[in-house]
Protein backbone atom coordinates (compact mmCIF):
# COMPACT_ATOMS: atom_id res chain seq x y z
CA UNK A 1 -107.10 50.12 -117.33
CA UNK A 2 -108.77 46.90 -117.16
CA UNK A 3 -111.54 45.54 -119.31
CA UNK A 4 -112.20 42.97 -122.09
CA UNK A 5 -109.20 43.83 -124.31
CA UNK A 6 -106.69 44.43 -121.82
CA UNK A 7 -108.37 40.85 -120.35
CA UNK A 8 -108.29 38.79 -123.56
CA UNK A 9 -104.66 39.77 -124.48
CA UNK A 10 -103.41 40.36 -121.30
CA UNK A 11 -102.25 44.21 -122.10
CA UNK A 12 -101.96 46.80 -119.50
CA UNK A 13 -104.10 49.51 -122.04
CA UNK A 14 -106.86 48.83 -124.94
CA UNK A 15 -104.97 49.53 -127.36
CA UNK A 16 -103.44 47.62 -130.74
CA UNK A 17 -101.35 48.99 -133.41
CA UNK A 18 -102.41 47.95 -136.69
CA UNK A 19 -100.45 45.38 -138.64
CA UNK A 20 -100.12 48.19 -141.62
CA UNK A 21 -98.19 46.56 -144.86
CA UNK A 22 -94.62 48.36 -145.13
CA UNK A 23 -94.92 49.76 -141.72
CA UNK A 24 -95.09 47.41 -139.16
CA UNK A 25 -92.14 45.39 -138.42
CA UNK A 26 -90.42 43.74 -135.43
CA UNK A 27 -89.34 46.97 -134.40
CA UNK A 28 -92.76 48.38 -133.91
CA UNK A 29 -94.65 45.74 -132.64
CA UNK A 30 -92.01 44.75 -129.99
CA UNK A 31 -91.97 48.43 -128.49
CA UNK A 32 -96.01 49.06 -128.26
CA UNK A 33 -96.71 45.84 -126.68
CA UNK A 34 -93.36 46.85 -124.71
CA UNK A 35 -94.98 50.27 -123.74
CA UNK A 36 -98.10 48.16 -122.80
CA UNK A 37 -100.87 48.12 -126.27
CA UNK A 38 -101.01 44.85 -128.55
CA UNK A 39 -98.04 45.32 -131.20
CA UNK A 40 -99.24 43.56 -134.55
CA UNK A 41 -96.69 42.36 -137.10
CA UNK A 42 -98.08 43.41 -140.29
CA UNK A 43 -97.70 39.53 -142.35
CA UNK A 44 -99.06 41.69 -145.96
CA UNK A 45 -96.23 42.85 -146.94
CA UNK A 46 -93.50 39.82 -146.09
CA UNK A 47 -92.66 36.83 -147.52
CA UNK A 48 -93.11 33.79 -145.56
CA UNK A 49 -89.70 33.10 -143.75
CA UNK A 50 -89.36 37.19 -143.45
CA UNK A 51 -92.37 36.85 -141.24
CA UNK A 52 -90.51 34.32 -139.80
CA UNK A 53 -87.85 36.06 -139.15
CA UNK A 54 -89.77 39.06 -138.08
CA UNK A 55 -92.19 36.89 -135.09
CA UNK A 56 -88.05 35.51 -133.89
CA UNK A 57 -86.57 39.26 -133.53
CA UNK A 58 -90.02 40.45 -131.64
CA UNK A 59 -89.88 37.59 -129.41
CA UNK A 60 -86.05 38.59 -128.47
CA UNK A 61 -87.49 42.33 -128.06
CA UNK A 62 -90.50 42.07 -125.49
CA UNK A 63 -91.45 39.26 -123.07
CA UNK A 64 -94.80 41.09 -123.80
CA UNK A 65 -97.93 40.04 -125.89
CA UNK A 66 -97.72 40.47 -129.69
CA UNK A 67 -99.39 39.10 -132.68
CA UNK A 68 -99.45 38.91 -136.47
CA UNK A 69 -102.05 40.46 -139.05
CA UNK A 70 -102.64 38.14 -141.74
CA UNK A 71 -104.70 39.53 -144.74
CA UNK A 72 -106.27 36.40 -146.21
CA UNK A 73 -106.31 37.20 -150.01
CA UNK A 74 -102.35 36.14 -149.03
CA UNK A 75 -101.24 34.33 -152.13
CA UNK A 76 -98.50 32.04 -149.69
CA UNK A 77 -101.62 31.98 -146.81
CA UNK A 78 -100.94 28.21 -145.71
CA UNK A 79 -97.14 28.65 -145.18
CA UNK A 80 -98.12 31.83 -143.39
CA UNK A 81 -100.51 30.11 -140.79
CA UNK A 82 -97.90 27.01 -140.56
CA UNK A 83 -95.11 29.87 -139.29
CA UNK A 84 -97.32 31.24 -137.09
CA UNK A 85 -98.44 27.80 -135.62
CA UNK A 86 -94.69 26.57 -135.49
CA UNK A 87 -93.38 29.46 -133.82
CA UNK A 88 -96.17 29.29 -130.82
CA UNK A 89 -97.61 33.52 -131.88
CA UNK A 90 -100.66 34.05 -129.46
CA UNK A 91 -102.65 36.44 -131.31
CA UNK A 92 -103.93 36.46 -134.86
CA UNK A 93 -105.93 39.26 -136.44
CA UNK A 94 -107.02 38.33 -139.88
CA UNK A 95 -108.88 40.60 -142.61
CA UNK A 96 -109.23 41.02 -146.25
CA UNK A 97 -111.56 37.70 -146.50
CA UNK A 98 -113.93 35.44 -144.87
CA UNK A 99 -113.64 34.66 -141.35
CA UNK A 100 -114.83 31.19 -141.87
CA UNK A 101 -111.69 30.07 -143.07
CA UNK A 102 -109.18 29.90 -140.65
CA UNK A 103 -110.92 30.90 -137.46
CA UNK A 104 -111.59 27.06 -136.60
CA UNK A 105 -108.13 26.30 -137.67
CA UNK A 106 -106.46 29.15 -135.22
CA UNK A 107 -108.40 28.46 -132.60
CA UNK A 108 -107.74 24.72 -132.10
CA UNK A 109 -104.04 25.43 -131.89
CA UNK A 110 -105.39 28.23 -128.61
CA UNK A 111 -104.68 31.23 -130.90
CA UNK A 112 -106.90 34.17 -130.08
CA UNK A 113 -108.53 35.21 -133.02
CA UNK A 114 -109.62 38.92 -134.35
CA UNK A 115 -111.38 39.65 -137.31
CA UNK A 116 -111.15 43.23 -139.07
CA UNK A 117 -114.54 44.16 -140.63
CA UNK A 118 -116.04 47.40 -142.00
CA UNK A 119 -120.08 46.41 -141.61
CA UNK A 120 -122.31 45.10 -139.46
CA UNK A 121 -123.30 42.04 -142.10
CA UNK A 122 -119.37 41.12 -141.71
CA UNK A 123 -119.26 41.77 -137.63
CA UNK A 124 -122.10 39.47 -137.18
CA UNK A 125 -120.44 36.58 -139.64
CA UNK A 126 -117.27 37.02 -137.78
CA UNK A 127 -118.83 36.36 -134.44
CA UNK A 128 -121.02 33.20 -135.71
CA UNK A 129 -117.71 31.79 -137.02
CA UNK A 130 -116.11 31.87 -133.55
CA UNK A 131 -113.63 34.66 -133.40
CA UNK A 132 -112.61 36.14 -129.92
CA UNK A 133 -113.70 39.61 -131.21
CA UNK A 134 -113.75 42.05 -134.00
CA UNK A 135 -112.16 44.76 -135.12
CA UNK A 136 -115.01 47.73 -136.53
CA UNK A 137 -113.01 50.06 -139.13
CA UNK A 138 -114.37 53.06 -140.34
CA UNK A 139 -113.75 54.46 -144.08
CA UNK A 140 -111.82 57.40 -142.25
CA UNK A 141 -108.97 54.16 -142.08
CA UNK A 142 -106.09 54.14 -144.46
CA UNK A 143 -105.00 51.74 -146.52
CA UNK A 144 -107.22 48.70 -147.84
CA UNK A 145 -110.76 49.94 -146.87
CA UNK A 146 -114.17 48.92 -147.13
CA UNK A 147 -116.94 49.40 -149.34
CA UNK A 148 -119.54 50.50 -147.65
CA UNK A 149 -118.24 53.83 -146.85
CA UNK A 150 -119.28 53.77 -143.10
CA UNK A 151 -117.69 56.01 -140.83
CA UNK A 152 -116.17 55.00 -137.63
CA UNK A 153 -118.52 57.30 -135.79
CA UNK A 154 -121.70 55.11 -136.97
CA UNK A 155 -120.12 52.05 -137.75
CA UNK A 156 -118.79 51.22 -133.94
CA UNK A 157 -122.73 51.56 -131.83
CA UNK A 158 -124.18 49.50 -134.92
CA UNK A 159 -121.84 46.83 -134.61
CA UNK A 160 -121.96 46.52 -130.58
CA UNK A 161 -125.80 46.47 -130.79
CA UNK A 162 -125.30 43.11 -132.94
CA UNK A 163 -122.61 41.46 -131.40
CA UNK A 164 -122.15 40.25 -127.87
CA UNK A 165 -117.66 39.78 -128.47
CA UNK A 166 -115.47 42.62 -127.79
CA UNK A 167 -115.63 45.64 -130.28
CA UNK A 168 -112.03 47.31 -131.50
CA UNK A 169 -113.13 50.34 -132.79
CA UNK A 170 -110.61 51.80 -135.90
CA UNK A 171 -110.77 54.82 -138.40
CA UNK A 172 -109.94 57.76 -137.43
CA UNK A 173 -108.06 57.77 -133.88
CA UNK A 174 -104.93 59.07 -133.22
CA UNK A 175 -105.13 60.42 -129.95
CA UNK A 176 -106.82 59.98 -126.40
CA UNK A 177 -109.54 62.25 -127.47
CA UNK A 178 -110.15 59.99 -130.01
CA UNK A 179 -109.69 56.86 -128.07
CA UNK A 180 -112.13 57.97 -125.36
CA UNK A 181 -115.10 59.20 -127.88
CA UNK A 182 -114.62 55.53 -129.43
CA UNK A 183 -115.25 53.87 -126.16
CA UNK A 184 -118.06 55.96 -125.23
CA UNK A 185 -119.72 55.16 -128.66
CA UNK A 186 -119.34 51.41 -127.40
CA UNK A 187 -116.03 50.24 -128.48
CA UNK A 188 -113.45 48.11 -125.51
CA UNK A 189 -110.50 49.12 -127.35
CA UNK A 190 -108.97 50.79 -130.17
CA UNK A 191 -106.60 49.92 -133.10
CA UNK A 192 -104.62 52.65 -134.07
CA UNK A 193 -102.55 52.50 -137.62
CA UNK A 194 -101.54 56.22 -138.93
CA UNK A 195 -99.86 57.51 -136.06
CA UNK A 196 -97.66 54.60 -135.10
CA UNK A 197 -96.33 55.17 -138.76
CA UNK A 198 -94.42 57.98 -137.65
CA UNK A 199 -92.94 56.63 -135.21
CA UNK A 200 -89.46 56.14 -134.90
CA UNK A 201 -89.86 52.40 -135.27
CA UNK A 202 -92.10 52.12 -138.55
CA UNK A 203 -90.40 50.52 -140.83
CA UNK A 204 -91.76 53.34 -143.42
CA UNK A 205 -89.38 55.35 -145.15
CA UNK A 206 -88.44 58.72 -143.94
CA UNK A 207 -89.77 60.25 -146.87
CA UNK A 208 -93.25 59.00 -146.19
CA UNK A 209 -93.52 59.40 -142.13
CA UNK A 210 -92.38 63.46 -143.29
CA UNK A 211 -95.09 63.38 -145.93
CA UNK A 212 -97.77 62.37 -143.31
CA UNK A 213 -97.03 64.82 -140.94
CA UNK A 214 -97.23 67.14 -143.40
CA UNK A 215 -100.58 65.79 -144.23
CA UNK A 216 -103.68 67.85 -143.84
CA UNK A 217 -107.63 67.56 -144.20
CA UNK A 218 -108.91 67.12 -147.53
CA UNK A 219 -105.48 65.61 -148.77
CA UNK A 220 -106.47 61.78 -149.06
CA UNK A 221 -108.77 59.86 -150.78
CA UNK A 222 -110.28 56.95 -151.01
CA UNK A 223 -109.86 55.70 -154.56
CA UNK A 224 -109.42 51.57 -156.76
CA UNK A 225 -112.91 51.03 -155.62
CA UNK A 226 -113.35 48.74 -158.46
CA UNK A 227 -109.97 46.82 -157.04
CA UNK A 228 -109.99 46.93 -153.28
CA UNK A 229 -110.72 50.02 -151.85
CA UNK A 230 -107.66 52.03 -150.86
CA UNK A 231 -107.05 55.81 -149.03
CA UNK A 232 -104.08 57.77 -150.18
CA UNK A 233 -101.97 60.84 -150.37
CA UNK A 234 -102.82 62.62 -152.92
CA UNK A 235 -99.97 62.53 -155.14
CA UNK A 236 -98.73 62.15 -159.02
CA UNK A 237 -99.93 58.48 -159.10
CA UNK A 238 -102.98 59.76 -157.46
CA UNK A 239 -103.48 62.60 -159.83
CA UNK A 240 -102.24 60.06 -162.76
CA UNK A 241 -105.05 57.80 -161.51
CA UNK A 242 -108.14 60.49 -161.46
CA UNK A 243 -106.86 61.02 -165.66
CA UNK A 244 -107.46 57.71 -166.16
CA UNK A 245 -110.83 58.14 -164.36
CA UNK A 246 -111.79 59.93 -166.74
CA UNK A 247 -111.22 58.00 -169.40
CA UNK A 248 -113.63 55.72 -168.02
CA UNK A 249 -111.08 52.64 -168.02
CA UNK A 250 -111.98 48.99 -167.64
CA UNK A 251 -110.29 47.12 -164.58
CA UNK A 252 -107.82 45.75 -166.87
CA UNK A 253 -106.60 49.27 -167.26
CA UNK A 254 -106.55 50.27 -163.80
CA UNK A 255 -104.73 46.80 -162.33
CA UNK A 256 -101.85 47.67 -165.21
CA UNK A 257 -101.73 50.99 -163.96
CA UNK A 258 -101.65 50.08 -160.25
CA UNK A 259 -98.89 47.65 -161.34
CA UNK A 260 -96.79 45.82 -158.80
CA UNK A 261 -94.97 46.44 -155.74
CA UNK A 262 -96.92 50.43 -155.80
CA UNK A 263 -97.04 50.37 -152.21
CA UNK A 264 -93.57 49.51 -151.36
CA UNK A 265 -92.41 51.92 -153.79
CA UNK A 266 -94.10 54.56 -151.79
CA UNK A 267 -94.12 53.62 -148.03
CA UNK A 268 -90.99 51.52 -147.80
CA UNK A 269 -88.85 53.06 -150.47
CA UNK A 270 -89.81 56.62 -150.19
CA UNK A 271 -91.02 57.29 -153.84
CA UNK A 272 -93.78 60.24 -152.69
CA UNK A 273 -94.32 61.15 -156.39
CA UNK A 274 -94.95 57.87 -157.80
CA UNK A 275 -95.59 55.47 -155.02
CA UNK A 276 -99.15 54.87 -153.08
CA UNK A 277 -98.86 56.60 -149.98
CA UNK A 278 -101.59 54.76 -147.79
CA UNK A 279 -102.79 56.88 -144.66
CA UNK A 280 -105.60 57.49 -142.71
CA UNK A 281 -107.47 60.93 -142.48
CA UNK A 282 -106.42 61.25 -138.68
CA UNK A 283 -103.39 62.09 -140.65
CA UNK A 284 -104.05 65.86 -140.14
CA UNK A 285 -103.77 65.26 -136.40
CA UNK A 286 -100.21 64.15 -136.81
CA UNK A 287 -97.46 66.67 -136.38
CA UNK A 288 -94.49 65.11 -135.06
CA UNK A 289 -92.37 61.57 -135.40
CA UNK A 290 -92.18 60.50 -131.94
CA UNK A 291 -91.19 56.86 -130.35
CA UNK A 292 -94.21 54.43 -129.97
CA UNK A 293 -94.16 54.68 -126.28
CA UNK A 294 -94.10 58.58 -126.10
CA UNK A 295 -97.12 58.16 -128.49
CA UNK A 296 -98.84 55.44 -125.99
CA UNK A 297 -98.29 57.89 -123.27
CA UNK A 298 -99.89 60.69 -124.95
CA UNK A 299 -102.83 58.59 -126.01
CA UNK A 300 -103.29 57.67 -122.16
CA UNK A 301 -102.27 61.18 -120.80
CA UNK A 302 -104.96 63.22 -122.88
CA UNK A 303 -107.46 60.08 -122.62
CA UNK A 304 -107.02 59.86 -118.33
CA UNK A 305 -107.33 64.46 -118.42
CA UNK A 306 -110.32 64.29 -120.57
CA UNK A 307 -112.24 61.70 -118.73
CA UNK A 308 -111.77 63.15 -115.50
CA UNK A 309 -113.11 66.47 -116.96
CA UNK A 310 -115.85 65.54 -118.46
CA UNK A 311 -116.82 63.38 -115.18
């Protein structure tokens, strides 16, 4: 399946699993790009010589492409981009900030560079500050999300009208339906985050990859708007949350309620009552923890059937 993604990062099929905080580890990365896609080593949720650590044991695992998500609100971000530098990572996909900052850095050391944005505004800046291409997520996504509430199904034609780089399209796909009706809508590839964490190799907890099979419609929500946007199970420290809504708190009240470590008390330690469970809405589409190849073959499978039948 060739075309500009499979081109730029040299991947046998368009497709990248997210670099999801608490989920994506050596383990996963290694065996998607392994099974063909663009495994991402989630860099949120390590400290600095984990990720180091992390980028050594993938590099033992495939012979294959891989790269690193770096979310730039990172509070050790210049160690981070040193590490990746130093041990010679390929691909960088950076969000959570402006892609101004490090895209000139990257690129001088011949790192290809992806920026995740969730508007057109952001798509366009990304492009004028040089970055190979762009990944377009829509508020379907889990985890850290957006503002501007824009769903994957308007947000992907909007952005490839503006922008002449290669368009990841994300929010909302889990499957080769979903890959396919992204591509027709304009997007070259896809970046898929809830269903690689259950897979065998997510580094989530057990608890959690049951929990989001178990998920169905209507069961997250997007909610810490006044923070930084997230999507989660609804759950006790959901439920806790929508209380304090009520209250009409000040952000103050809501950061000492979020507290620290929330995620990893959820997704990596398996806390489902008090933790923040970050998925997607796809969630609902996902029934069974399979290996991350078995899932790249389905995604293929249904995407190959369904294109021929609707040609």
């Amino acid at each position: 399946m060739d075309n500009r993604i499979t081109a730029l990062f040299k991947i046998q099929y368009p497709i990248i699993q997210a670099g999801m905080i608490w989920n994506s580890g050596w383990k996963l990365a290694s065996a998607v790009s392994n099974a063909g896609g663009l495994g991402l080593i989630g860099a949120g949720s390590m400290y600095p010589e984990v990720l180091r650590e992390h980028i050594q044991k993938c590099k033992n695992a495939t012979n294959k492409p891989f790269g690193v998500n770096v979310p730039m609100l990172y509070p050790n971000i210049e160690e981070i981009m040193k590490i990746i530098v130093d041990e010679d990572v390929k691909v960088v996909f950076t969000s959570a900030g402006n892609p101004k900052t490090w895209t000139s850095f990257l690129k001088d050391k011949g790192i290809t560079v992806v920026h995740v944005v969730s508007s057109v505004k952001f798509a366009i800046k990304s492009e004028e500050a040089g970055v190979d291409a762009v990944v377009a997520e829509g508020f379907e996504a889990g985890g850290h999300n957006g503002r501007e509430e824009t769903t994957t199904f308007t947000l992907i034609p909007m952005v490839k009208e503006k922008v002449k780089i290669p368009v990841i399209a994300a929010g909302g796909i889990a499957t080769g339906r979903g890959m396919l009706a992204a591509m027709v809508l304009g997007a070259d590839g896809v970046q898929i985050g809830s269903r690689f964490v259950a897979s065998f190799e997510s580094s989530a907890h057990i608890n959690f990859k049951n929990e989001v099979i178990k998920t169905e419609d209507g069961d997250t929500q997007l909610t810490l708007k006044e923070l930084a946007p997230v999507r989660l199970i609804k759950n006790k420290f959901y439920s806790e949350l929508q209380e304090l809504y009520l209250q009409k708190p000040t952000i103050e009240q809501l950061k000492e309620k979020l507290g620290r470590a929330r995620a990893k008390k959820g997704m990596f330690e398996g806390d489902l009552e008090n933790g923040e469970l970050e998925i997607g809405q796809v969630a609902g589409l996902i029934h069974e923890i399979k290996p991350a190849a078995d899932i790249i073959n389905d995604i293929i499978n249904e995407f190959n059937e369904v294109k021929e039948f609707l040609c």
